[in-house]
C-alpha atoms as a PDB file:
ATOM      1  CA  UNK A   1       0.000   0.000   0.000  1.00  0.00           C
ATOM      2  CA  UNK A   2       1.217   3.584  -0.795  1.00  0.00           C
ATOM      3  CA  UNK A   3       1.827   6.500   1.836  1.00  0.00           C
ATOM      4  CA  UNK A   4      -0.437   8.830  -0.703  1.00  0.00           C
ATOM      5  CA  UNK A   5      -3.912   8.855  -2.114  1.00  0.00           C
ATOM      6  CA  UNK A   6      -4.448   5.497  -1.479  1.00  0.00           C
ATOM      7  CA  UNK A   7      -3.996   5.639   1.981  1.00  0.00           C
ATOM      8  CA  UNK A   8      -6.422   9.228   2.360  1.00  0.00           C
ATOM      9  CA  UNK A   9      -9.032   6.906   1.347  1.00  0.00           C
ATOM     10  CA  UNK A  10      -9.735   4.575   4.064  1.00  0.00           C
ATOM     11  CA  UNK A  11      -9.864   7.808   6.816  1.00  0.00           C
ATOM     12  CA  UNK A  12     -13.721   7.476   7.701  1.00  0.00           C
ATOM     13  CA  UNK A  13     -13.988   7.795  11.500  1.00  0.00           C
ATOM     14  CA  UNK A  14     -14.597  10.958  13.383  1.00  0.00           C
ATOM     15  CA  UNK A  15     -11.497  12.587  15.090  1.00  0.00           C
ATOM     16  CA  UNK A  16     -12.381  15.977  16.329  1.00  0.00           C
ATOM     17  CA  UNK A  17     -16.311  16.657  17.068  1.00  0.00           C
ATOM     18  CA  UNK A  18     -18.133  20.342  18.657  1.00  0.00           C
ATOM     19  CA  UNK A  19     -16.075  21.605  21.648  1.00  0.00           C
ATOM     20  CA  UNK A  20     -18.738  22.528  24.317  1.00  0.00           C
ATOM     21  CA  UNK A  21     -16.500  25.509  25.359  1.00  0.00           C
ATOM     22  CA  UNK A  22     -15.675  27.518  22.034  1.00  0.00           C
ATOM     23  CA  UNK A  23     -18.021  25.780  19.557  1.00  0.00           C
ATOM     24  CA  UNK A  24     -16.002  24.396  17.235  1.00  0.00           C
ATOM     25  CA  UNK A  25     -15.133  21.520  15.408  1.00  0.00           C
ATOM     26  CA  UNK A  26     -11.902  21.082  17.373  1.00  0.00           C
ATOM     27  CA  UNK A  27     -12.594  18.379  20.295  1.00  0.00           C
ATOM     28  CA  UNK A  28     -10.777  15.276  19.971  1.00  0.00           C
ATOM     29  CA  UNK A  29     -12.959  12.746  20.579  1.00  0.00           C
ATOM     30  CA  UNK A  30     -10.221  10.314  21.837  1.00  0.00           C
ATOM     31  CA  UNK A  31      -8.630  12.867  23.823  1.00  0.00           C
ATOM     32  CA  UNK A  32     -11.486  14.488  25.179  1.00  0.00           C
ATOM     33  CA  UNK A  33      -9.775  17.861  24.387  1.00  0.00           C
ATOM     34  CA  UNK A  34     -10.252  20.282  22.143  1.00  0.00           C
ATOM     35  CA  UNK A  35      -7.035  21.506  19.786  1.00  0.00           C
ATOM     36  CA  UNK A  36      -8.331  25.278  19.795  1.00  0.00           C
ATOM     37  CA  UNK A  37      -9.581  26.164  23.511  1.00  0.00           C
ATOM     38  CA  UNK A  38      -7.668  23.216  25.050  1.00  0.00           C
ATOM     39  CA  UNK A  39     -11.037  22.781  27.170  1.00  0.00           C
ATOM     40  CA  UNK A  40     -11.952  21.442  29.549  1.00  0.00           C
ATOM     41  CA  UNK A  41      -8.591  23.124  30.946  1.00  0.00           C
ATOM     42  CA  UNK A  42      -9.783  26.338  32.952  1.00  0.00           C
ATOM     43  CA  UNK A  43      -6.801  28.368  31.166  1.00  0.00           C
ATOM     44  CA  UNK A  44      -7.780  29.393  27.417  1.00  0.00           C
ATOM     45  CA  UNK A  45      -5.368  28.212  25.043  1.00  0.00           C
ATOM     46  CA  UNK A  46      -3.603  31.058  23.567  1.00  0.00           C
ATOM     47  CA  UNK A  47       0.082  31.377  22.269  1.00  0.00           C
ATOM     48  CA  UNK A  48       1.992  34.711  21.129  1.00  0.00           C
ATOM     49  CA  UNK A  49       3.035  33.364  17.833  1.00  0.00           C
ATOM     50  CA  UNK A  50      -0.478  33.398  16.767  1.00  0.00           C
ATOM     51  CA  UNK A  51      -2.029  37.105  16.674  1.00  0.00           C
ATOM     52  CA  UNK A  52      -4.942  36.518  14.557  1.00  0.00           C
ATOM     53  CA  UNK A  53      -6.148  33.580  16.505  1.00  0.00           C
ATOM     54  CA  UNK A  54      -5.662  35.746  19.526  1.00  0.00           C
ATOM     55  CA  UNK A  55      -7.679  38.829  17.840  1.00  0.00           C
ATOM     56  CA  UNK A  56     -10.451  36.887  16.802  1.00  0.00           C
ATOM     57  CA  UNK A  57     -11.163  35.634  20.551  1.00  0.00           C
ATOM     58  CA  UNK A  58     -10.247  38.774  22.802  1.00  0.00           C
ATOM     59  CA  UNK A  59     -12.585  41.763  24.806  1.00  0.00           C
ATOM     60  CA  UNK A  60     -15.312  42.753  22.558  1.00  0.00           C
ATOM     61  CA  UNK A  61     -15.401  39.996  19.892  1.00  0.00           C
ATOM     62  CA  UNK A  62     -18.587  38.384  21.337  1.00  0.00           C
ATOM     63  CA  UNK A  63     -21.901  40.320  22.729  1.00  0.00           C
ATOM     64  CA  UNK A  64     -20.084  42.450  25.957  1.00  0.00           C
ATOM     65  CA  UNK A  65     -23.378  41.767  28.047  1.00  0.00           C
ATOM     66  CA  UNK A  66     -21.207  42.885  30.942  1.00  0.00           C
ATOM     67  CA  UNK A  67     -19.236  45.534  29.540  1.00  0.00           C
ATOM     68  CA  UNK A  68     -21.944  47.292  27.740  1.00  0.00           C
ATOM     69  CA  UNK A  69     -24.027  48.108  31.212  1.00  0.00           C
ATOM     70  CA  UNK A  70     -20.499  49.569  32.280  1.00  0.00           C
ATOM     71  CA  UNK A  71     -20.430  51.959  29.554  1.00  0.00           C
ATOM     72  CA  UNK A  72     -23.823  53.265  29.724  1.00  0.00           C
ATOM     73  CA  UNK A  73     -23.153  53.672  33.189  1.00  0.00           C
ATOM     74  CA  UNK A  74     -19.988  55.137  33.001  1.00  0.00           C
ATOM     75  CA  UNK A  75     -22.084  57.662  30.249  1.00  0.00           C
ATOM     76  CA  UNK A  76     -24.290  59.257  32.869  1.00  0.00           C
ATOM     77  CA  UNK A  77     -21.836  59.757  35.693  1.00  0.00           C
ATOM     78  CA  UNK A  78     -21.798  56.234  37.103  1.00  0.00           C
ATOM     79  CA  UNK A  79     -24.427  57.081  39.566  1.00  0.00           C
ATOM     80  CA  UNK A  80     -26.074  54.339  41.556  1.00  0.00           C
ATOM     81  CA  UNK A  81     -27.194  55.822  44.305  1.00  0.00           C
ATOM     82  CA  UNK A  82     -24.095  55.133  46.423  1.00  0.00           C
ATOM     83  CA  UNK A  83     -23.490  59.336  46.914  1.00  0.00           C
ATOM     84  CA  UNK A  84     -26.631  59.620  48.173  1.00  0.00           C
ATOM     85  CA  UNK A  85     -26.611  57.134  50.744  1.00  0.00           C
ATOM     86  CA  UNK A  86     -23.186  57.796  52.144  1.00  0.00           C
ATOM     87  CA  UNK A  87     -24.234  61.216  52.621  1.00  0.00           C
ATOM     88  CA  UNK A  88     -27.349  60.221  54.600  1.00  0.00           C
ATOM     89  CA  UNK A  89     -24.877  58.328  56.670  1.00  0.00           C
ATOM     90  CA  UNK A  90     -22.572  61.274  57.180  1.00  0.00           C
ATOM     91  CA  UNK A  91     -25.292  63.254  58.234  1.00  0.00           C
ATOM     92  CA  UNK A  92     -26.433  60.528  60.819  1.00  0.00           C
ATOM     93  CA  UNK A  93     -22.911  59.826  62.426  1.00  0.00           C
ATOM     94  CA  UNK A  94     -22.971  64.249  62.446  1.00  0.00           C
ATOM     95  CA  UNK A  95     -26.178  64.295  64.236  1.00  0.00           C
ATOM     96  CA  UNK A  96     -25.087  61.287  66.833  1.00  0.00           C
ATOM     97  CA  UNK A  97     -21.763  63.179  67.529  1.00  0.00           C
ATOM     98  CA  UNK A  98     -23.805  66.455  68.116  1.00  0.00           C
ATOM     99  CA  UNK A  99     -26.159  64.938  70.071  1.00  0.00           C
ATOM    100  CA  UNK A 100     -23.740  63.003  72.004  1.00  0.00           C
ATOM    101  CA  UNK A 101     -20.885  66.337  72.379  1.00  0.00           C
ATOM    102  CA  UNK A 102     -24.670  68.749  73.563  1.00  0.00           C
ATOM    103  CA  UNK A 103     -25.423  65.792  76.203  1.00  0.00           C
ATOM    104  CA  UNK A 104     -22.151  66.255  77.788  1.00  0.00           C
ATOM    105  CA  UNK A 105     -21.821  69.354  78.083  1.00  0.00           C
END
């Protein structure tokens, strides 16, 4: 048998299926690993020598669920309501300390 065409022919069974991580057809079935995300380890695979595959996957590639509420937020001041209650506070602790420093005296 020949090393070529020949042998290309008898390749029928599955190697690499979905990956449940990244989606795609990457998993090694055998392996249980997938050649693109290297799930199901928690680190991402990701290597310097390969910009594009790192651009396609970084911040802001998918939907930014997350980091679009932090925008719009950060758009109208980033107000929450957390000024207004540490102020209410302030003006508590003022009034015990007044009320405390008038009782003593």
């Amino acid at each position: 048998m020949t090393k070529g065409t020949t042998s290309f022919g008898l390749r029928h069974h599955r190697v690499h299926g979905m990956c449940p991580r990244c989606g795609k057809h990457s998993f090694h079935l055998q392996k249980k690993k997938c050649s693109s995300c290297a799930y199901p380890a928690k680190k991402m695979r990701r290597y310097n020598w390969s910009d594009k595959a790192k651009r396609r996957r970084t911040v802001g590639t998918g939907r930014c669920r997350y980091l679009n509420k932090v925008a719009k937020k950060c758009k109208n001041g980033c107000k929450d309501g957390r000024k207004q209650f540490f102020d209410a506070a302030r003006k508590q602790v003022a009034a015990a300390k007044a009320k405390q420093g008038s009782s003593s005296a």
